[in-house]
N, C-alpha and C. Protein backbone atom coordinates (compact mmCIF):
# COMPACT_ATOMS: atom_id res chain seq x y z
N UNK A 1 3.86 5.48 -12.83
CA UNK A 1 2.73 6.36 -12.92
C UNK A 1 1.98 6.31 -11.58
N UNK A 2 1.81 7.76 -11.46
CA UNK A 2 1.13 7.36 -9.83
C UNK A 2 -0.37 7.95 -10.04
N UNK A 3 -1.57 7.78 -9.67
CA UNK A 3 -3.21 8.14 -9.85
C UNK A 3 -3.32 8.27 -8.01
N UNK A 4 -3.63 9.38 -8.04
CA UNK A 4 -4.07 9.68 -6.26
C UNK A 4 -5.92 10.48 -6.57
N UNK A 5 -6.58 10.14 -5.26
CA UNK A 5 -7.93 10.41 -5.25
C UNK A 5 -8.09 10.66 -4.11
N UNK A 6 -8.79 12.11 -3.58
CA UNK A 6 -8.93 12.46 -2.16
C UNK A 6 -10.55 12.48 -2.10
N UNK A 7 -11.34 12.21 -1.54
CA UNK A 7 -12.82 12.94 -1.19
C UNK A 7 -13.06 12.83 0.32
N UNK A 8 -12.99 13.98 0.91
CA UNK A 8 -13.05 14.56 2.31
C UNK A 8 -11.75 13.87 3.05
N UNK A 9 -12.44 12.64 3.60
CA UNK A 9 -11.37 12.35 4.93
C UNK A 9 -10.67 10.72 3.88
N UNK A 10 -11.15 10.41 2.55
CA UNK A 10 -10.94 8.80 1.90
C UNK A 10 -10.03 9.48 1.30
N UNK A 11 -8.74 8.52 1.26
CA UNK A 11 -7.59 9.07 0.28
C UNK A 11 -6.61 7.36 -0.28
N UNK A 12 -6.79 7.68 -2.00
CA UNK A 12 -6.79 6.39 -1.99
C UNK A 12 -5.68 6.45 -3.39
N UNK A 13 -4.22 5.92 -3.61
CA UNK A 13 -3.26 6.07 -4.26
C UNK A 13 -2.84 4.78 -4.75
N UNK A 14 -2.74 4.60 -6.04
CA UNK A 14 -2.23 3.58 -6.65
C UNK A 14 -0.91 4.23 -7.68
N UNK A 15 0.02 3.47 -7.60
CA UNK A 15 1.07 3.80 -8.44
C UNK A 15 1.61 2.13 -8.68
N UNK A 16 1.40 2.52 -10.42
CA UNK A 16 1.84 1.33 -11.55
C UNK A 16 3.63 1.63 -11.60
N UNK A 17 4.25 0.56 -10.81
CA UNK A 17 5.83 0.65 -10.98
C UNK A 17 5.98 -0.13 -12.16
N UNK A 18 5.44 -0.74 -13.17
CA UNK A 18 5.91 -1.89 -13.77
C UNK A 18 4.76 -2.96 -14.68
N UNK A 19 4.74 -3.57 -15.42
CA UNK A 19 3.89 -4.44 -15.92
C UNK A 19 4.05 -5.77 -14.59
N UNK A 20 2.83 -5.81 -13.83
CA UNK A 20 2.32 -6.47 -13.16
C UNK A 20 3.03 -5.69 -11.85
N UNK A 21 3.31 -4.69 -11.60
CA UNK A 21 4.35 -4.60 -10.16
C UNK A 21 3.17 -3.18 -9.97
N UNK A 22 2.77 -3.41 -8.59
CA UNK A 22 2.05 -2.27 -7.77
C UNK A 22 1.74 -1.95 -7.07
N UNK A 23 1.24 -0.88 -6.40
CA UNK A 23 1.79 -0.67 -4.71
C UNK A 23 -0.12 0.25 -4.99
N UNK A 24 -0.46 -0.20 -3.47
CA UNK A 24 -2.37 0.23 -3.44
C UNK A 24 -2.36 0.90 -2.15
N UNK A 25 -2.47 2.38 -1.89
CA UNK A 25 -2.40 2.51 -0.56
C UNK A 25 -4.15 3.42 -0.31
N UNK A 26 -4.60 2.98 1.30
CA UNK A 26 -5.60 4.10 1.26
C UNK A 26 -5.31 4.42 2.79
N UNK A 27 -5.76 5.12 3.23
CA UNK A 27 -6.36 5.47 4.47
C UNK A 27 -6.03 4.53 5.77
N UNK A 28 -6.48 3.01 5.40
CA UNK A 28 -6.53 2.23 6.41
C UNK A 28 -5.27 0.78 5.86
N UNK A 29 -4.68 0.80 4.87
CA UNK A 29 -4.19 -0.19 4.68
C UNK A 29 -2.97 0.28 3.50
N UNK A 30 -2.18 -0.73 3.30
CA UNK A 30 -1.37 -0.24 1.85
C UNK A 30 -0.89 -1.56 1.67
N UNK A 31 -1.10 -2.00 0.34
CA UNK A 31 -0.94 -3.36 -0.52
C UNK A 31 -0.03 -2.96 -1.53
N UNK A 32 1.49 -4.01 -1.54
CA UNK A 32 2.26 -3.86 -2.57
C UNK A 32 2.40 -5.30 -3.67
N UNK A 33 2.25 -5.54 -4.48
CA UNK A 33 2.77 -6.56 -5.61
C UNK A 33 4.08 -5.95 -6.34
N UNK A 34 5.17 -7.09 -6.36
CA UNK A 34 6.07 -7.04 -6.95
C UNK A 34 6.73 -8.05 -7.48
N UNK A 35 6.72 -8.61 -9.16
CA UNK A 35 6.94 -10.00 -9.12
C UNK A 35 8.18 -10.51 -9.02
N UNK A 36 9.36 -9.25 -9.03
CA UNK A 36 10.69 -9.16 -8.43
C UNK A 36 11.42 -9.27 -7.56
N UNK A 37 10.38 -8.90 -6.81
CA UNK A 37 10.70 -8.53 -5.11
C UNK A 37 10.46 -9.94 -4.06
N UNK A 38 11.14 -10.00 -3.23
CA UNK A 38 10.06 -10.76 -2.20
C UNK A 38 9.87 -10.14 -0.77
N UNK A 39 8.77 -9.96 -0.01
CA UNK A 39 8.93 -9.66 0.88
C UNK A 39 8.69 -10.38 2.13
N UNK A 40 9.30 -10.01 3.14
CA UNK A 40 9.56 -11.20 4.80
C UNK A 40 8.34 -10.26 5.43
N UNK A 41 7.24 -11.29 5.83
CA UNK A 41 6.00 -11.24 6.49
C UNK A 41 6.70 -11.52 7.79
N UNK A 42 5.74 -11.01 8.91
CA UNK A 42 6.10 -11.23 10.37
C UNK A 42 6.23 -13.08 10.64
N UNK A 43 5.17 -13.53 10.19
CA UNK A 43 5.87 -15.28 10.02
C UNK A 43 6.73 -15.65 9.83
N UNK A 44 7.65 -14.81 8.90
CA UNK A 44 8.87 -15.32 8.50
C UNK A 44 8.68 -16.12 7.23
N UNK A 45 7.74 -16.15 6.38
CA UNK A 45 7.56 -16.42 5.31
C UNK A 45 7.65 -15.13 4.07
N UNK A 46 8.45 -15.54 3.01
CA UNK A 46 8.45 -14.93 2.08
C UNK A 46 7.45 -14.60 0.72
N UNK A 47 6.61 -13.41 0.44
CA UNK A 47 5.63 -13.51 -0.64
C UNK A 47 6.01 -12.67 -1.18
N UNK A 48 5.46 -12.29 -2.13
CA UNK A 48 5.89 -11.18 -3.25
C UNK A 48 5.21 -9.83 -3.58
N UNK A 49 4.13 -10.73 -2.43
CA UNK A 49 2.92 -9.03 -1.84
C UNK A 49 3.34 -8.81 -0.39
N UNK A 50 2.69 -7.58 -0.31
CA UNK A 50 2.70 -7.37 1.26
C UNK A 50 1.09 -6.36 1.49
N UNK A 51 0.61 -6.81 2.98
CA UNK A 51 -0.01 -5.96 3.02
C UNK A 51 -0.08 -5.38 4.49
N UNK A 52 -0.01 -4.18 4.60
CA UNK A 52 0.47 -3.87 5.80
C UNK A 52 -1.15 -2.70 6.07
N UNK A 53 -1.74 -3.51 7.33
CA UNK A 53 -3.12 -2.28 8.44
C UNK A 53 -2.24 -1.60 9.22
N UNK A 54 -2.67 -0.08 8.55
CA UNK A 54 -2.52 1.19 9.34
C UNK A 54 -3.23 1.02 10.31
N UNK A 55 -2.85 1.44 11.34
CA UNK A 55 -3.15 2.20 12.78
C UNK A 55 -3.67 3.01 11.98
N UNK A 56 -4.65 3.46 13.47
CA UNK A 56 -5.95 4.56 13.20
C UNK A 56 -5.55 6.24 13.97
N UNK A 57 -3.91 5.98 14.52
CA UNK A 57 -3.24 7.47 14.47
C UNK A 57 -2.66 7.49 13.41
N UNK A 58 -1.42 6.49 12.66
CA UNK A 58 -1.05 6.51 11.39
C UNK A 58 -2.13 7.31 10.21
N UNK A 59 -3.05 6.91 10.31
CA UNK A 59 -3.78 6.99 8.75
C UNK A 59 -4.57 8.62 9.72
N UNK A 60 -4.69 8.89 10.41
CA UNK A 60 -5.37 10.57 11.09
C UNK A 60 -3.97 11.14 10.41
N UNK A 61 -2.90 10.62 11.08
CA UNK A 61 -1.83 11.55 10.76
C UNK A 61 -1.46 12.10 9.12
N UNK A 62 -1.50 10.61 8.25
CA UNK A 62 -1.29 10.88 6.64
C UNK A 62 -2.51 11.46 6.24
N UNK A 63 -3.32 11.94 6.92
CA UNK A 63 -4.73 12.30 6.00
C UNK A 63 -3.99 14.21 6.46
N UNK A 64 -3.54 14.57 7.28
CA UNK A 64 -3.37 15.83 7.58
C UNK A 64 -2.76 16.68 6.77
C-alpha cells in the first residue's frame, strides 16, 4: 500500500510492503525497514534499515 502527500514544494511517501517492512521517503531523505532484508551501509556494516540524505539537486529534481 503506498499513501503519498504533496503540499507545494513538501512531498512525503510512505509505502507499507509488509507487517513491520517500510520504506519513508520525503524531499530530503528516504528511510527503508525491512526485517528480511539486510542492507550494506558505507561502513561496511550490515542493518536492516537504511537511510539514505538526498542531495539538494536530487530532491529539486524529484519534486519536478
Amino acid at each position: 500500500m503506498e499513501i503519498a502527500f504533496s503540499i507545494r514544494r513538501f512531498k512525503l511517501k510512505i509505502e507499507i510492503l509488509g507487517f513491520l517492512d517500510f520504506a519513508f521517503e520525503t524531499n530530503s531523505f528516504e528511510f527503508a525497514f525491512d526485517r528480511r532484508h539486510w542492507f550494506e551501509h558505507p561502513d561496511g556494516k550490515m542493518r536492516r534499515w537504511d537511510f539514505v540524505r538526498k542531495t539538494r539537486r536530487a530532491a529539486e529534481t524529484a519534486a519536478v
